[in-house]
Every structure is written in structure tokens, then in C-alpha cells.
Protein backbone atom coordinates (compact mmCIF):
# COMPACT_ATOMS: atom_id res chain seq x y z
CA UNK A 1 -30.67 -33.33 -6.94
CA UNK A 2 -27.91 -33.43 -4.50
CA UNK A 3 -27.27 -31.59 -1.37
CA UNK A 4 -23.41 -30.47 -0.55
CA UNK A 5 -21.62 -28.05 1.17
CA UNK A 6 -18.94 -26.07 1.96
CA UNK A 7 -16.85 -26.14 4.30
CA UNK A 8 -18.17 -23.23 6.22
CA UNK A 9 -21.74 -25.26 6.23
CA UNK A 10 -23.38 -22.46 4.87
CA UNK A 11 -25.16 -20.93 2.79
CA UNK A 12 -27.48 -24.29 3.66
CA UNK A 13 -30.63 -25.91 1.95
CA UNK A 14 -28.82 -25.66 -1.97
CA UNK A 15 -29.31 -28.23 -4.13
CA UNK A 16 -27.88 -28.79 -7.11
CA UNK A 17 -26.55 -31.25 -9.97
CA UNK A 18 -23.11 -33.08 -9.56
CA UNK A 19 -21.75 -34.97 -12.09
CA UNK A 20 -17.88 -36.22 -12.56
CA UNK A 21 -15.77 -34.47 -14.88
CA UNK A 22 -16.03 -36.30 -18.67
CA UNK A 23 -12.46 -36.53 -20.36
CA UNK A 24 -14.11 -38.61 -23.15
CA UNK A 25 -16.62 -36.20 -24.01
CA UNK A 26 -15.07 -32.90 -23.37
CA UNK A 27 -17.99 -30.10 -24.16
CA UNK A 28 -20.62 -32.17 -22.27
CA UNK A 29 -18.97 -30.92 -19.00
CA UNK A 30 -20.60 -27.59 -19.60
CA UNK A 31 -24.58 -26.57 -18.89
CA UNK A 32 -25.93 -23.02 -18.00
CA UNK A 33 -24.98 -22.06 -14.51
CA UNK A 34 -21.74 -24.49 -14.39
CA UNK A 35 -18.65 -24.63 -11.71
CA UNK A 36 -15.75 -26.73 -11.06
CA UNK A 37 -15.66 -28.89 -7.46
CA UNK A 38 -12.75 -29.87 -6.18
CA UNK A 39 -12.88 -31.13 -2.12
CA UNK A 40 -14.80 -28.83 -1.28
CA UNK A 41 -13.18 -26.68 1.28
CA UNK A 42 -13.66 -23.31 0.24
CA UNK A 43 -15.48 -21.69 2.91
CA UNK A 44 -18.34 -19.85 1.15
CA UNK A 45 -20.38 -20.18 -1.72
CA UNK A 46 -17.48 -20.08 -4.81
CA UNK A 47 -18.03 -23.73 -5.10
CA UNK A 48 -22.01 -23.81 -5.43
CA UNK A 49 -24.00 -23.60 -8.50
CA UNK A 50 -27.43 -25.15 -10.20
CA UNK A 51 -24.66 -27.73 -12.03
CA UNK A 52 -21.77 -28.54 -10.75
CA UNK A 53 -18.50 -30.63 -12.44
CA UNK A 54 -16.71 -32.87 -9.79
CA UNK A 55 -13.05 -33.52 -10.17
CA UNK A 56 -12.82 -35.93 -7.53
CA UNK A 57 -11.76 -38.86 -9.89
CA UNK A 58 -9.89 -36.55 -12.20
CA UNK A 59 -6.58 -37.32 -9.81
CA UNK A 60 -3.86 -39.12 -11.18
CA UNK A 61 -0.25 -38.49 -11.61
CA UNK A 62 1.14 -38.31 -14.86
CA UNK A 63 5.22 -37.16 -14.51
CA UNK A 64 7.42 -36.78 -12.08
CA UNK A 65 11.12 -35.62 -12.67
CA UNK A 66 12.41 -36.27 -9.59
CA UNK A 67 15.94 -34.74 -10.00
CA UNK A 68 14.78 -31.43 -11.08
CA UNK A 69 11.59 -31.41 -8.88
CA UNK A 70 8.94 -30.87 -12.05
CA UNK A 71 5.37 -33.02 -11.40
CA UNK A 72 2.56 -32.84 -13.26
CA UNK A 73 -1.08 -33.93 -12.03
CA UNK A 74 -4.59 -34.02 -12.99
CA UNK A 75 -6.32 -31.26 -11.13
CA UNK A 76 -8.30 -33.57 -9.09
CA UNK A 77 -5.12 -34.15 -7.32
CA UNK A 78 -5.16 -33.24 -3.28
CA UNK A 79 -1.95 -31.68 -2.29
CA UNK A 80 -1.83 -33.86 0.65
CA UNK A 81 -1.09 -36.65 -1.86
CA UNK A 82 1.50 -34.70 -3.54
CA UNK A 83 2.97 -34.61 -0.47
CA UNK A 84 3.15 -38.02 0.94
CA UNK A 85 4.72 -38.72 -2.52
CA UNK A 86 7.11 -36.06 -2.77
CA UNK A 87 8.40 -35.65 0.80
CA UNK A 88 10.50 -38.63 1.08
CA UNK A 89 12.30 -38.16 -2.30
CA UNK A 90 13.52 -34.99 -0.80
CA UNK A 91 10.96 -32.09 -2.50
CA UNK A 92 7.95 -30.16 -0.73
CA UNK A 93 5.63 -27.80 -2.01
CA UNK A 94 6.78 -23.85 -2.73
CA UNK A 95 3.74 -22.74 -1.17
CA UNK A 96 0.95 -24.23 1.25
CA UNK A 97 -2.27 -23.07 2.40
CA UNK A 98 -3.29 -23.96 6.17
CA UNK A 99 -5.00 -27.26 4.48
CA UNK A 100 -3.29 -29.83 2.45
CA UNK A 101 -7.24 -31.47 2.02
CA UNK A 102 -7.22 -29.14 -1.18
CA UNK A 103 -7.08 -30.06 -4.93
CA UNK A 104 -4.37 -28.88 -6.84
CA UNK A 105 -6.97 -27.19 -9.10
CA UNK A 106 -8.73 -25.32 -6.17
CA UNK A 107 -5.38 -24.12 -5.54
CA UNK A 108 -4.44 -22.68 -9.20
CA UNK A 109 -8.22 -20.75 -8.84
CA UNK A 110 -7.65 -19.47 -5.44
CA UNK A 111 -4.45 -18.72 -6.09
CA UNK A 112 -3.69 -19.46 -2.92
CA UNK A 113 -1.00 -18.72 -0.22
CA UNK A 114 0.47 -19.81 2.89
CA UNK A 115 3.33 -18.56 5.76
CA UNK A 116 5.51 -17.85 3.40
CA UNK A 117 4.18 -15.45 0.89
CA UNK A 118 6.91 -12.47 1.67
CA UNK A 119 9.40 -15.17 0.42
CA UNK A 120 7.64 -17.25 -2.29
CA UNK A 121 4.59 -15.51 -3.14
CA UNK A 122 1.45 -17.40 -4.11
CA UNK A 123 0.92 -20.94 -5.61
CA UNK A 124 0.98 -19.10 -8.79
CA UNK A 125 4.55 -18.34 -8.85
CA UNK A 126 5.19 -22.14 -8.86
CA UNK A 127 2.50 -22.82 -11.63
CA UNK A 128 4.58 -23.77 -14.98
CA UNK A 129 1.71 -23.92 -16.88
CA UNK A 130 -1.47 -25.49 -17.22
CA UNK A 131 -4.27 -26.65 -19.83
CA UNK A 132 -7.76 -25.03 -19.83
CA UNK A 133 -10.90 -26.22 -20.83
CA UNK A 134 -13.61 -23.85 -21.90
CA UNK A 135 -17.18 -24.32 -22.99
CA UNK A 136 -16.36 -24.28 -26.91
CA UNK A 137 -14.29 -27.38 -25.77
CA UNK A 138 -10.92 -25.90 -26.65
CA UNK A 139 -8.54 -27.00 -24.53
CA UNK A 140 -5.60 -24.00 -24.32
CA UNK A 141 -2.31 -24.45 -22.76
CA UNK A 142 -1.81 -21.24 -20.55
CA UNK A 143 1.45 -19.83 -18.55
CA UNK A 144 3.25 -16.52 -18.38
CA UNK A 145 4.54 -16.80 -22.02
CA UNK A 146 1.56 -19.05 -23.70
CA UNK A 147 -2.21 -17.21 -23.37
CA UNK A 148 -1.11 -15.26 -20.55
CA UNK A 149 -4.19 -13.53 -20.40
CA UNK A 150 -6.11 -16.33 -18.98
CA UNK A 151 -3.31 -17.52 -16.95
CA UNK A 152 -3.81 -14.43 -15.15
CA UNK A 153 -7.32 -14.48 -14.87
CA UNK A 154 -7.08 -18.14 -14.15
CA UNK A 155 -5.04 -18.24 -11.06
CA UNK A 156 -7.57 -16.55 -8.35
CA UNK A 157 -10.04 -16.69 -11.01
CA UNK A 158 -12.42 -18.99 -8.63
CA UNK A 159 -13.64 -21.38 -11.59
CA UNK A 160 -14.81 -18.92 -13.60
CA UNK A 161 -12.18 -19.15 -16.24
CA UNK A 162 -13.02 -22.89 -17.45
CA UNK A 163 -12.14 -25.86 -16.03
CA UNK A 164 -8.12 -27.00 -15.12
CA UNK A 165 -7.40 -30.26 -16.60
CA UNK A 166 -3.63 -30.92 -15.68
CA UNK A 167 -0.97 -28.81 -13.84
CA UNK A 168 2.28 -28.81 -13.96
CA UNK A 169 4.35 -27.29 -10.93
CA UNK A 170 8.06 -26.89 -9.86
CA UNK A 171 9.28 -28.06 -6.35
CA UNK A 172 11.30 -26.68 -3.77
CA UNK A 173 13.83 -28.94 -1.89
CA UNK A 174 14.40 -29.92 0.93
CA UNK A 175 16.34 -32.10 3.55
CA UNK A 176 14.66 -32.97 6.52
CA UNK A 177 10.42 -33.80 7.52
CA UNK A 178 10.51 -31.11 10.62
CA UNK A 179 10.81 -27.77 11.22
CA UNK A 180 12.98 -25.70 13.13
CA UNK A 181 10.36 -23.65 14.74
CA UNK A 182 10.40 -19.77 17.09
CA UNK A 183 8.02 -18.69 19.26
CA UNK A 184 8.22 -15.01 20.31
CA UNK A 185 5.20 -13.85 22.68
CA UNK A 186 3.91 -10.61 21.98
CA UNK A 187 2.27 -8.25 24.12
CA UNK A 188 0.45 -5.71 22.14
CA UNK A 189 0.00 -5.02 18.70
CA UNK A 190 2.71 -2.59 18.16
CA UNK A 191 5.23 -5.31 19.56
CA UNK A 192 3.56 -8.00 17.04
CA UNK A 193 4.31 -5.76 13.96
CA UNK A 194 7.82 -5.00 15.39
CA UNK A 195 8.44 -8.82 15.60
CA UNK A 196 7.31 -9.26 12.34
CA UNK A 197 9.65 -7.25 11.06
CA UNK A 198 12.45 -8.45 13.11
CA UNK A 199 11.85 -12.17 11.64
CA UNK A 200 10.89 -10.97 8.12
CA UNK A 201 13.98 -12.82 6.50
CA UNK A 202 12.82 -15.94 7.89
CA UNK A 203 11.36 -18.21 5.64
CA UNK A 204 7.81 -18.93 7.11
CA UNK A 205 6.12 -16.58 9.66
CA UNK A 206 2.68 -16.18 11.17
CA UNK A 207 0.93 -15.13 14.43
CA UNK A 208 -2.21 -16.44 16.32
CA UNK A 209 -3.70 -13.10 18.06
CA UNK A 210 -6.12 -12.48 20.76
CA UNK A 211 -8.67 -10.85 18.97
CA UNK A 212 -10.84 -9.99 22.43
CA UNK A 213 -7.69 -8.48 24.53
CA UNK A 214 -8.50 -4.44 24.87
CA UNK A 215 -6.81 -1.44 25.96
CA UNK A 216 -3.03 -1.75 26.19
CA UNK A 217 -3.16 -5.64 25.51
CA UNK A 218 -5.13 -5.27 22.15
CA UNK A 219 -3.49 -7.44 19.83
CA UNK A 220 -1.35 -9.25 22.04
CA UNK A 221 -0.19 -12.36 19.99
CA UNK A 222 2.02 -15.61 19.29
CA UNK A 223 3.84 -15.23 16.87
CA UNK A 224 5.41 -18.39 15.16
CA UNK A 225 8.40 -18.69 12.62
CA UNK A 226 9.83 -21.58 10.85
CA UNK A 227 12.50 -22.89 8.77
CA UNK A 228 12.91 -26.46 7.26
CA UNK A 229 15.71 -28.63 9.61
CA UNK A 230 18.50 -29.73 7.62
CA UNK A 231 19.23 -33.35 9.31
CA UNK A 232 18.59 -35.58 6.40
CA UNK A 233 15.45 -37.19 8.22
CA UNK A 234 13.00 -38.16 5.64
CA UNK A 235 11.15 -41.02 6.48
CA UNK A 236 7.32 -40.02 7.11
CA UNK A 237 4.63 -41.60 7.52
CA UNK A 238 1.08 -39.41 8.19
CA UNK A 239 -0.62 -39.42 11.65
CA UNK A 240 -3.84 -40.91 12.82
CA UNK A 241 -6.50 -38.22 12.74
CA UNK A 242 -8.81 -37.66 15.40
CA UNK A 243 -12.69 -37.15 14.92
CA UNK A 244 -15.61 -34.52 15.23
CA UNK A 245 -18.49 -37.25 14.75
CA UNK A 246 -21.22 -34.32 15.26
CA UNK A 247 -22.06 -31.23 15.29
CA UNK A 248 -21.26 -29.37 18.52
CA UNK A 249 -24.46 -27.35 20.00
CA UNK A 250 -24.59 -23.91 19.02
CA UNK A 251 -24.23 -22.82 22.17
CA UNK A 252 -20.56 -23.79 22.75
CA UNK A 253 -18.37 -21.42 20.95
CA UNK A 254 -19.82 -17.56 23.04
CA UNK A 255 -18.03 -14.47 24.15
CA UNK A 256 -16.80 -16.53 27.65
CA UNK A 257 -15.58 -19.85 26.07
CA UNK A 258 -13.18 -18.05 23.49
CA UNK A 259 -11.87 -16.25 26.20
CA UNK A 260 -10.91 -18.95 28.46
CA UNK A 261 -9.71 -20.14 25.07
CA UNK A 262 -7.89 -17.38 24.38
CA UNK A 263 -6.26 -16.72 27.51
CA UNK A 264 -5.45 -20.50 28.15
CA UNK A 265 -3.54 -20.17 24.44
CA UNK A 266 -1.52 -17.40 25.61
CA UNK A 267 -0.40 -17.65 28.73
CA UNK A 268 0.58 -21.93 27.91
CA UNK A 269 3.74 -19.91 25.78
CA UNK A 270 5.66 -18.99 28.94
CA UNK A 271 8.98 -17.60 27.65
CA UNK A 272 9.02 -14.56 25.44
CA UNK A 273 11.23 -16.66 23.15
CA UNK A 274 11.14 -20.22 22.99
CA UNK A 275 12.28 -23.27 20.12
CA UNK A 276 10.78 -26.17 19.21
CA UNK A 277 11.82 -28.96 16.72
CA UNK A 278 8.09 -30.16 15.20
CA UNK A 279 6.76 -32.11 11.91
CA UNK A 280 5.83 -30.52 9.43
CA UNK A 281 2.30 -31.38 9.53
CA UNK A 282 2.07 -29.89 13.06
CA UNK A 283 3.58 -26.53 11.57
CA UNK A 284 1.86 -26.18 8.30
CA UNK A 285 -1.37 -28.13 9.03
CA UNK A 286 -2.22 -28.62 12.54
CA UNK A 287 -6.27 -28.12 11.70
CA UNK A 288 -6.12 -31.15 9.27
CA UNK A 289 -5.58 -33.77 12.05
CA UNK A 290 -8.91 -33.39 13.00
CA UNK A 291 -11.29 -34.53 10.88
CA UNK A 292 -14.53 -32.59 10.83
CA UNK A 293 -13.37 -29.61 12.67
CA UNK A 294 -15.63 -27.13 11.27
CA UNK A 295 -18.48 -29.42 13.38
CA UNK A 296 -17.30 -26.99 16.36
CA UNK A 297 -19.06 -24.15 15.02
CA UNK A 298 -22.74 -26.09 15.04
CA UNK A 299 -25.03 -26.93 12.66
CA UNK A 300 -25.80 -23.62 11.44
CA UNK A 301 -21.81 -23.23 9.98
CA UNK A 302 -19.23 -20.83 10.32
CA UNK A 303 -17.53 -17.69 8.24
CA UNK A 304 -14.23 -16.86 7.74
CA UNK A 305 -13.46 -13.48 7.30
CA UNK A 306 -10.37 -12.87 6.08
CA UNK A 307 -9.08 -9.32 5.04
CA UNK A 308 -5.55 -7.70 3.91
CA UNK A 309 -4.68 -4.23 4.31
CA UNK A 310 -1.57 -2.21 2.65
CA UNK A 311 1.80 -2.14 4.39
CA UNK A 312 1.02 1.84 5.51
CA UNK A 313 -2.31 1.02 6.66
CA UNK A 314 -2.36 -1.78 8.43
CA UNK A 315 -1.50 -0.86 12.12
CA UNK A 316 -4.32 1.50 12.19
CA UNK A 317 -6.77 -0.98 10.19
CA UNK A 318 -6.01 -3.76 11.82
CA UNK A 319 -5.90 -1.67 15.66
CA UNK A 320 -10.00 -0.19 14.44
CA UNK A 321 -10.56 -3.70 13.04
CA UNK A 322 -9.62 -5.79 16.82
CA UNK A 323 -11.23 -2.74 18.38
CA UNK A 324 -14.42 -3.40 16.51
CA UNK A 325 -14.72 -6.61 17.62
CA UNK A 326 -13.68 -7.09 21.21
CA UNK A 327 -16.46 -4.51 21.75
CA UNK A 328 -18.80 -6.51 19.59
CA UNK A 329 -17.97 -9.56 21.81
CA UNK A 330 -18.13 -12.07 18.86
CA UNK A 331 -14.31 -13.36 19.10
CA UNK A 332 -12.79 -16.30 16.81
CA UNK A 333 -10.51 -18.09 18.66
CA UNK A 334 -9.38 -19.05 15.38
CA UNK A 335 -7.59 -15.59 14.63
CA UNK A 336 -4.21 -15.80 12.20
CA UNK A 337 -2.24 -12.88 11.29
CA UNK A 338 0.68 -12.97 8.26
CA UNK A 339 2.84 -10.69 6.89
CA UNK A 340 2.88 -10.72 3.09
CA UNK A 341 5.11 -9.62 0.09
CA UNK A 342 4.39 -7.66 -2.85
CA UNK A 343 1.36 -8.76 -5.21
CA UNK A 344 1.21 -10.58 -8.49
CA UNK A 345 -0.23 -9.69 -11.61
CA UNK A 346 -3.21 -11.81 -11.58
CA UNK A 347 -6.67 -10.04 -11.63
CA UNK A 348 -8.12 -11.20 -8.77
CA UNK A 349 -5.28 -12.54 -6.75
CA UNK A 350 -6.02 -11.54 -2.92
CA UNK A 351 -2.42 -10.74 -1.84
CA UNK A 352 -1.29 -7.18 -1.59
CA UNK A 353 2.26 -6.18 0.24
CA UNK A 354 0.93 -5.96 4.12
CA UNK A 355 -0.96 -7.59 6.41
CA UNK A 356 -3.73 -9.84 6.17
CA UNK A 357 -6.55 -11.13 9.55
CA UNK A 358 -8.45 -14.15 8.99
CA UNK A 359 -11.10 -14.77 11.91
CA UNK A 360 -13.41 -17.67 11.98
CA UNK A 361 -17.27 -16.54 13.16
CA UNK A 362 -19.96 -19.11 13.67
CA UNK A 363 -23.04 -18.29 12.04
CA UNK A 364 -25.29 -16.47 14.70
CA UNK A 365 -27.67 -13.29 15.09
CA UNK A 366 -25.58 -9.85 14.54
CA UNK A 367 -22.53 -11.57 12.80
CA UNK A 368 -23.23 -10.57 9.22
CA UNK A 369 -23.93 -6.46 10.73
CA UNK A 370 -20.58 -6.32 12.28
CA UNK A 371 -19.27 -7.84 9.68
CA UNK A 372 -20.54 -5.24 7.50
CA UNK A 373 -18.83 -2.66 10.29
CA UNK A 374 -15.56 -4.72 9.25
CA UNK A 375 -15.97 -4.23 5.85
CA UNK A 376 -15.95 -0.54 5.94
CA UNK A 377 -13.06 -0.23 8.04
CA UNK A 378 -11.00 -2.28 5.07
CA UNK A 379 -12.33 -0.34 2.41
CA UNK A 380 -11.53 3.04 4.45
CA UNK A 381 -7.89 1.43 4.78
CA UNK A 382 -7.83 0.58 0.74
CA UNK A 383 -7.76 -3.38 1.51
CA UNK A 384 -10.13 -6.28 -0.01
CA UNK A 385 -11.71 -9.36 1.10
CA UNK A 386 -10.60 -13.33 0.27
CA UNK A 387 -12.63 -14.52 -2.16
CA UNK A 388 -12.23 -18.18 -1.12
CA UNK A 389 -13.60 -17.69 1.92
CA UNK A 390 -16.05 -15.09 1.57
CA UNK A 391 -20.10 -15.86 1.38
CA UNK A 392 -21.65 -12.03 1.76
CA UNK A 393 -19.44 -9.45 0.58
CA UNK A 394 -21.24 -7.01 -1.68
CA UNK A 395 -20.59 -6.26 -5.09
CA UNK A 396 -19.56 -2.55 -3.99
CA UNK A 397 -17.00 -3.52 -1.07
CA UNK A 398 -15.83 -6.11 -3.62
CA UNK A 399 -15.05 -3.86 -6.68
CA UNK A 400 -13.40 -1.39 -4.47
CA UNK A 401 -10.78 -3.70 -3.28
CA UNK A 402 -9.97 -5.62 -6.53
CA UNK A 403 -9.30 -2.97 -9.14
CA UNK A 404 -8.34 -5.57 -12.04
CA UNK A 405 -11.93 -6.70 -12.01
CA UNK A 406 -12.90 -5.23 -15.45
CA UNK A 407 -10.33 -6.91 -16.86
CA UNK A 408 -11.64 -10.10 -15.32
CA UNK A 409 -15.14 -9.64 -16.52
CA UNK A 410 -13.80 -8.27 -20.39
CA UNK A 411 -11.73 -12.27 -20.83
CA UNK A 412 -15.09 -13.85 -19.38
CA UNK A 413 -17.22 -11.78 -21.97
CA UNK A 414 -14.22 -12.81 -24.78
CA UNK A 415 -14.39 -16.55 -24.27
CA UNK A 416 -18.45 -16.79 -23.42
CA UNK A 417 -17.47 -17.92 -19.53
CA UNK A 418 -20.57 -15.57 -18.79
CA UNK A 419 -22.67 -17.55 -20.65
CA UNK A 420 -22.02 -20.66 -18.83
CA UNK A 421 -19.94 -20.65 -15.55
CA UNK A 422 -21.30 -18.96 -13.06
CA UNK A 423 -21.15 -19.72 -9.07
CA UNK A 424 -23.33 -18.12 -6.03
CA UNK A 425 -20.47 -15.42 -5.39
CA UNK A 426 -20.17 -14.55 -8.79
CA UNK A 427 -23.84 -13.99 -9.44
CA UNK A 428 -23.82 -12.16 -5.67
CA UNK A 429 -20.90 -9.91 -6.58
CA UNK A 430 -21.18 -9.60 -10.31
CA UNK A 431 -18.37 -11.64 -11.84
């Protein structure tokens, strides 16, 4: 039995059985109570079952057309690898999470997103297709115009739709390693959504907000946009990464060190408008140059909570939401606001058109009951919770938010995925 976690650290004291992913023998991959592992950093408990089938080896290339920008992987692949492959021959990735430590196949069944969803959407939309392993040891090719049905449930499907062998994805290109990057300081919340409008045309966008500021500084913010420079420099080679070598002691992240934090973070931005010329690792990525970050939060782990509320609803959501938890006292200093376009047709995709709050909260007494408070607050506002980073969002708060979910659980009944591949969320929220 192995012990392994995820990134948030918790839930803690699982064990389970790992094994590597079997191309030679292609039904063996599957016992009762099954899920696909990719790097491990999802922050809950999507990744954790009694047996679970590592991809970490499954990672090789296996075509690259480098003139039209088409590359297809094994799903073991991490995206940061795509990129230190891709990025000098003049192509980047469509769409980026705020990790590139991420397989290519935790990507597909996140479905995940990045600062640019209002432009490109989700990873998704640059999926071409993909092939599909399920427990009768089929393997099915599935896009938009081959099995579509489990495409869709496939991308955000969290593992639950069989296991991604290969993935092939289309580009984007691009001309330059750095980004032409806008700061605009924001003073309240109303000003944050007004500058988010203002810049909505602009091909990356995303805000870091003070989620402890009251009164009439509540949601005070800096927010960040970005567009790839067009100089022809293309040369990269990645930085040296600094190192958490331990857990920090739990009582370092509290209500007074996130707001020195938080005001130290704001008031260092000292023009309302300001423009910088960065890397794009320092844009997209800036978490992944420290290695072990998530040892900040202690040994006892961290949450993210990450939410999205409709266009119409989010001022006030968002306004009850900060409310909520400057009085609660339990800031993240870790707080990211985007703006997002409209959603896809997959079933459980978390994207809606609006505005989406993820806050990082270390594991400690009274999180999980305001949490709770939270999750009311986005149901009353018709929004849902991230899967990929959730660990104790009930079945009912679930279901209300993802209203495709039927659907989802009708293809798993279809193909026997019940039977077989389950996770700790699913069997927690009744997927």
C-alpha cells in the first residue's frame, strides 16, 4: 500500500494501490474502485481511489507538424514539456492553467482553463481528438465528430470516463518568449469589474484581489493583462527554481500575516497604470518556480475554493461572497479573479460566461463551516464549484450547479464506468 497526495495535502492518511499504466496488457489497467494519476496536482480528492493507474511513464511524443502547429502526445505528457519543446519553434499552448506541472491528460479531464478563456475558451476547444480506453478494453477514438458523446463527458469528466491514452492538440503561434504586460490598480470592486470590461478585448486578463479589504475598499484589486510581444525573441531556456524543503508551522499563514501580505501586495503597484515587458513563465506561471509551495500552508494542507458566478450575478455574489469572509477573518492571500466567456458543451465543464474567485484556505478549525456559508451564497447566485479543486462539496450544492450531470451519470451507466472507476469525489458527490 502506498501513501500519496494531492496537492492540497489533504484529505490525509489514504492509502491505496499504484501501479503504472500497462499498454501491453490493456484490460489489466482496470480493478473495482479504479482512477487515472497524472502529477498529481489536483487539489482535492479527484485523484484518490483504493487503485490507482499512474501515467507517469506513459509520456512520450509521438508527432509533431511543426508548420501547421498539430502535436500529438501520450497523456502522461506534462505541459511544461510541451512547452520547452514547442516555444522555440515558434508555437505555445491555446490555453494554460496557472501550472504547467500538469499532464496533458489531467488537462483533457479537467477541462481546464487559464487567463484567457473569454478569448479561447477551455483546453477543450484545442483538443482534436483523442483515444479512450475503457474497462471492456476498447480503445475509441473520440472528438466533436467521432463518439462525441464521450468527448463531452470526457473533457471535465475527472477520470471517470476511462483512461486517455494519446492526445492530439492544435497550437497557437507565436513570435516572441515575453509578454507585453498592464497593470491597472483598482480600488473597489465596482472599479475592478469596470476594468475588466475596459480590457476585455485583450487577449489574457486576470486580477489578484484583497479578499480582507471592507467597506468602501472591498474588493480593491490588481488587475493584470497581457499580450504575447512580437520581437522575434525565442531563445528560452527555463529558470532555476527555488525550494520549500518543509512544511511551514501552522501557525504562519493567520488573519494578521495575510494582511501585511495583502497590503504590502497592493500598495508595491504604485501607478494606477503601469507596463512591464516579462517572460512568460513569470506571467502564466509565477507559482511553479517554487517548488513545494503548497508546504506554506503546513502540514495539515490547504483548500482551494474556487467558484464562478453568471455574468448578471456576479457583482452581488462576489460583493456577499468577500463580505463573508473579511468578517470571517480567514483570508487567502492567494485570491485570483478572471473574467470568462461563454461555456462549452461538455457536461461537467466548470466555465460559465462571468466571473469566477479562487481563494486558497489552509486547513484549520471553522474553514469547512464558512465554507459551507460560501457555498450557499453561489448556489443563491445560480453558480457551481471547480471540481478539480474541490474536496467537500456536497452532492446537493454540486447537482445544483452542474445541470448536465444526468447526462454524465446515463454514458457512465452505458459503458459500465460505474462499475469500475470511481474516485473519493465521485463516491462523495455521487458521480
Amino acid at each position: 500500500m502506498n501513501k500519496v497526495l494531492s496537492w492540497g495535502m489533504y484529505p490525509r492518511n489514504y492509502s491505496f494501490k499504484i501501479k503504472d499504466f500497462n499498454e501491453s496488457n490493456l484490460r489489466s489497467n482496470f480493478k473495482l474502485n479504479s482512477i487515472p494519476y497524472g502529477n498529481g496536482r489536483s487539489y482535492g480528492d479527484s485523484c484518490i481511489s483504493e487503485n490507482i493507474v499512474s501515467f507517469k511513464n506513459h509520456n512520450h511524443f509521438i508527432s509533431f507538424d511543426e508548420y501547421n502547429g498539430v502535436l500529438r502526445v501520450q497523456s502522461g505528457v506534462l505541459l511544461e514539456e510541451i512547452i520547452n519543446v514547442i516555444i522555440s519553434k515558434g508555437w505555445f499552448l491555446k490555453v494554460n492553467p496557472g501550472t504547467k506541472l500538469i499532464t496533458v491528460g489531467g488537462a483533457v479531464s479537467s477541462d481546464i482553463h487559464g487567463k484567457n478563456h473569454h478569448v479561447e475558451g477551455c483546453f477543450s476547444e484545442c483538443v482534436n481528438w483523442f483515444s479512450l480506453l475503457i474497462p471492456s478494453g476498447e480503445v475509441i477514438k473520440c472528438s466533436r465528430d467521432e463518439n462525441e458523446e464521450l468527448f463531452l463527458s470526457t473533457c471535465g469528466g475527472m477520470g471517470l470516463t476511462g483512461l486517455i491514452i494519446d492526445v492530439e492538440i492544435q497550437l497557437k503561434k507565436v513570435n516572441s518568449i515575453y509578454i507585453n504586460q498592464k497593470m491597472i490598480k483598482s480600488k473597489n470592486l465596482e472599479e475592478t469589474f469596470n476594468i475588466f470590461e475596459s480590457i476585455r478585448n485583450d487577449p489574457y486578463s486576470v486580477a489578484w484581489i484583497d479578499c480582507l479589504s471592507k467597506g468602501d475598499k472591498i474588493g480593491r484589486s490588481i488587475v493584470m493583462s497581457g499580450k504575447f510581444c512580437d520581437d522575434g525573441v525565442l531563445e528560452y531556456s527555463p529558470k532555476k527554481k527555488l525550494n520549500i524543503p518543509f512544511n511551514f508551522p501552522s501557525f504562519t499563514l493567520n488573519t494578521l500575516t495575510v494582511k501585511i501580505f495583502n497590503w504590502f501586495y497592493y500598495n508595491k503597484v504604485t501607478k494606477k497604470i503601469s507596463h512591464q515587458k516579462i517572460n512568460f513563465d513569470s506571467f502564466f506561471f509565477p507559482l511553479d518556480s517554487i517548488r513545494n509551495w503548497n508546504r506554506i500552508y503546513g502540514k495539515n494542507g490547504f483548500t482551494q475554493y474556487q467558484f464562478i458566478l453568471p455574468k448578471e450575478e456576479s457583482y452581488e455574489g462576489l460583493k456577499s461572497i468577500l463580505n463573508e469572509i473579511s468578517k470571517s477573518g480567514k483570508g487567502s492571500f492567494l485570491a485570483v479573479l478572471k473574467l470568462y466567456g461563454k461555456e462549452n458543451k461538455n457536461y461537467l465543464s466548470f466555465p460559465l460566461e462571468g466571473y469566477s474567485l479562487a481563494l486558497d484556505f489552509k486547513i484549520d478549525k471553522g474553514i469547512f463551516n464558512l465554507l459551507d456559508k460560501l457555498d450557499q451564497i453561489v448556489i443563491n447566485h445560480k453558480g457551481r464549484i471547480y471540481l478539480s479543486k474541490d474536496v467537500r462539496v456536497s452532492k446537493e450544492t454540486f447537482e445544483k450547479g452542474y445541470p448536465h450531470i444526468n447526462k454524465f451519470r446515463e454514458l457512465r451507466k452505458k459503458y459500465k464506468l460505474n462499475e469500475v472507476l470511481t474516485s473519493l469525489q465521485s463516491q462523495r458527490i455521487g458521480i
